[in-house]
C-alpha atoms as a PDB file:
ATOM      1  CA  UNK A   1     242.129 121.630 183.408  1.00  0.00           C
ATOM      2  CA  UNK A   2     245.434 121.435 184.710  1.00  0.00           C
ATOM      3  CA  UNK A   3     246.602 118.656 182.627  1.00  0.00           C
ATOM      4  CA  UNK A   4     245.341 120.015 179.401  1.00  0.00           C
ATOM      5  CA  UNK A   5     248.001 123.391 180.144  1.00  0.00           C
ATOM      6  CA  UNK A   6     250.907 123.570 177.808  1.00  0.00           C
ATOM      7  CA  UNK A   7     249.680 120.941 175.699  1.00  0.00           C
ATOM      8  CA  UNK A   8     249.212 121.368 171.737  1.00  0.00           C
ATOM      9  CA  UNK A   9     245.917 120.813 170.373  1.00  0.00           C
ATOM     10  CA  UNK A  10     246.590 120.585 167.100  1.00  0.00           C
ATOM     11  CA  UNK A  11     244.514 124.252 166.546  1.00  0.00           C
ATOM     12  CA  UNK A  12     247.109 126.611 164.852  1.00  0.00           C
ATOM     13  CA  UNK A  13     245.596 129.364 167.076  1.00  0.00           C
ATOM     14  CA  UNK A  14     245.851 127.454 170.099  1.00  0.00           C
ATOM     15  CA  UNK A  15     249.502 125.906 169.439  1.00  0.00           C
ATOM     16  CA  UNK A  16     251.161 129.405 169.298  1.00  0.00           C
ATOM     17  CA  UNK A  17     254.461 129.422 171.776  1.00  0.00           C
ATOM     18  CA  UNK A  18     253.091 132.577 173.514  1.00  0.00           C
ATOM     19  CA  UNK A  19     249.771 130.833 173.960  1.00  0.00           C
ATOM     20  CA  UNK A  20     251.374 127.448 175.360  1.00  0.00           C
ATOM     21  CA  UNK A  21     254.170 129.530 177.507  1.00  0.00           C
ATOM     22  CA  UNK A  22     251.190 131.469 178.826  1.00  0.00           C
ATOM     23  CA  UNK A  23     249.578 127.926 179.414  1.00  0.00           C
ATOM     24  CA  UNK A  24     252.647 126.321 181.362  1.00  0.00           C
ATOM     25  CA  UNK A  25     252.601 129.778 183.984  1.00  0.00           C
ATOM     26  CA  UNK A  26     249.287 129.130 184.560  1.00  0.00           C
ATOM     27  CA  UNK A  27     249.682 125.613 185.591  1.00  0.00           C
ATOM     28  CA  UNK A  28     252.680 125.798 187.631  1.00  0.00           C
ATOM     29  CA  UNK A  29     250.557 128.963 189.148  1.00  0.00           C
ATOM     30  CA  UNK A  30     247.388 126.954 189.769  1.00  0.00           C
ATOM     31  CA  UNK A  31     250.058 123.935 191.080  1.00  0.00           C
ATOM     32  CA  UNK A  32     251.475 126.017 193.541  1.00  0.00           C
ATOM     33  CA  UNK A  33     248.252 127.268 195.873  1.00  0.00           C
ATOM     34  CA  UNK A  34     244.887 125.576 197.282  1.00  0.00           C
ATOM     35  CA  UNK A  35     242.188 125.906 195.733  1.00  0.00           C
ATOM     36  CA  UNK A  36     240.805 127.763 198.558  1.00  0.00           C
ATOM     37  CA  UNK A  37     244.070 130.446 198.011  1.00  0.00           C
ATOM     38  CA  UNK A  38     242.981 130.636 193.867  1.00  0.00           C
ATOM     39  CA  UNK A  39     239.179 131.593 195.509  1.00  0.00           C
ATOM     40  CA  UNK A  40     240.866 133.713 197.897  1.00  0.00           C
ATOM     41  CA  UNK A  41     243.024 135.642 194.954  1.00  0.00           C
ATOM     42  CA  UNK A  42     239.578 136.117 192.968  1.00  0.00           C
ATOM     43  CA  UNK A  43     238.033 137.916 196.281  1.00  0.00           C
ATOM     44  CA  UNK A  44     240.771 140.720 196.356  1.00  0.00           C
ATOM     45  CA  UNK A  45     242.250 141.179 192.963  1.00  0.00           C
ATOM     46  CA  UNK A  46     240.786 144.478 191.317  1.00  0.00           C
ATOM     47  CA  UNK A  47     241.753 146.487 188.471  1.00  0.00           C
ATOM     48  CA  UNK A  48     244.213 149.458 189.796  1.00  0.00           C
ATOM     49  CA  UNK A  49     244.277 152.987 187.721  1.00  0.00           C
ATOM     50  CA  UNK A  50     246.556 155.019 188.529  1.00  0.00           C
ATOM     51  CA  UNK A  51     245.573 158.969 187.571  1.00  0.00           C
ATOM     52  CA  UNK A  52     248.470 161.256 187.916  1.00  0.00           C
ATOM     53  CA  UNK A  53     249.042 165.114 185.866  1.00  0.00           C
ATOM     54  CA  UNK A  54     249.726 163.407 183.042  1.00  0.00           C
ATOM     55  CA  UNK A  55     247.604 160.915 182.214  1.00  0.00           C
ATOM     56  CA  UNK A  56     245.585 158.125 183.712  1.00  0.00           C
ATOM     57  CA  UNK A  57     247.529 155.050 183.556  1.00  0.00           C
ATOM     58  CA  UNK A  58     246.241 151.304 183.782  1.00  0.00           C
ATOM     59  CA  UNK A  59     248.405 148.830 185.896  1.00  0.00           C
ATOM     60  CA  UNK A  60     248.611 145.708 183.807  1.00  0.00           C
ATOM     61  CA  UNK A  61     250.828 143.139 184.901  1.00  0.00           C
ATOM     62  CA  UNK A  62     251.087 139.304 183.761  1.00  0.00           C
ATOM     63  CA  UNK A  63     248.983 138.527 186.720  1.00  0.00           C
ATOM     64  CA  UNK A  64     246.307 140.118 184.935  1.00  0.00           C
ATOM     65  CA  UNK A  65     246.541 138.073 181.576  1.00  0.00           C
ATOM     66  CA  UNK A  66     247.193 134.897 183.616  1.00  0.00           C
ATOM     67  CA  UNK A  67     243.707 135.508 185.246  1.00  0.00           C
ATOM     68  CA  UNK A  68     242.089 136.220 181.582  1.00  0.00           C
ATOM     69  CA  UNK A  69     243.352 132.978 180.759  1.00  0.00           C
ATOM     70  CA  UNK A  70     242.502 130.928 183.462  1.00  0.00           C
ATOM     71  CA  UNK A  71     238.621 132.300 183.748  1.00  0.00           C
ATOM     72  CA  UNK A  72     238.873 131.457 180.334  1.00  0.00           C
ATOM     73  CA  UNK A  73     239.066 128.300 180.409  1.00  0.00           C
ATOM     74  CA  UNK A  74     236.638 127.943 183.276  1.00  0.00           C
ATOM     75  CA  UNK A  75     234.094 129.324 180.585  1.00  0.00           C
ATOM     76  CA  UNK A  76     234.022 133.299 182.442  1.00  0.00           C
ATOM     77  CA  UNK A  77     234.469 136.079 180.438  1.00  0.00           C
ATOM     78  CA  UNK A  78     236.249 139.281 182.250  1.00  0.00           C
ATOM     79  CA  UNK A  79     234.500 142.121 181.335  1.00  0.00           C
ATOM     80  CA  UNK A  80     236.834 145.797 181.765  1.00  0.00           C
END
């Protein structure tokens, strides 16, 4: 997987900068821990909502889209 990141496939859809910058986080994220830290990151992570007076608020952070992407291309859809 990791050597397909970043890389233009020749699919307008899939060659869009944001997609391949997205891409390139990924892999350096995936580059930089064990495998047995990215299983370890899957155990704990949860969605955080934050309810306060005036509304309920949803945390999102690029951690979130980065683990869209990368159970994407292991073929797992995250449900919300």
């Amino acid at each position: 997987m990791k050597q397909t990141l970043g890389v233009p496939t020749g699919d307008e859809k899939h060659d869009l900068k944001t997609n391949l910058d997205a891409e390139k986080r990924l892999k350096t994220w995936l580059e930089d821990r064990s495998i047995k830290r990215i299983l370890n990151w899957f155990d704990t992570n949860d969605k955080i909502i934050v309810s306060n007076k005036m509304k309920i608020k949803r945390w999102n952070s690029e951690g979130i889209a980065r683990d869209k992407l990368f159970l994407g291309k292991l073929g797992i859809e995250m449900t919300n």
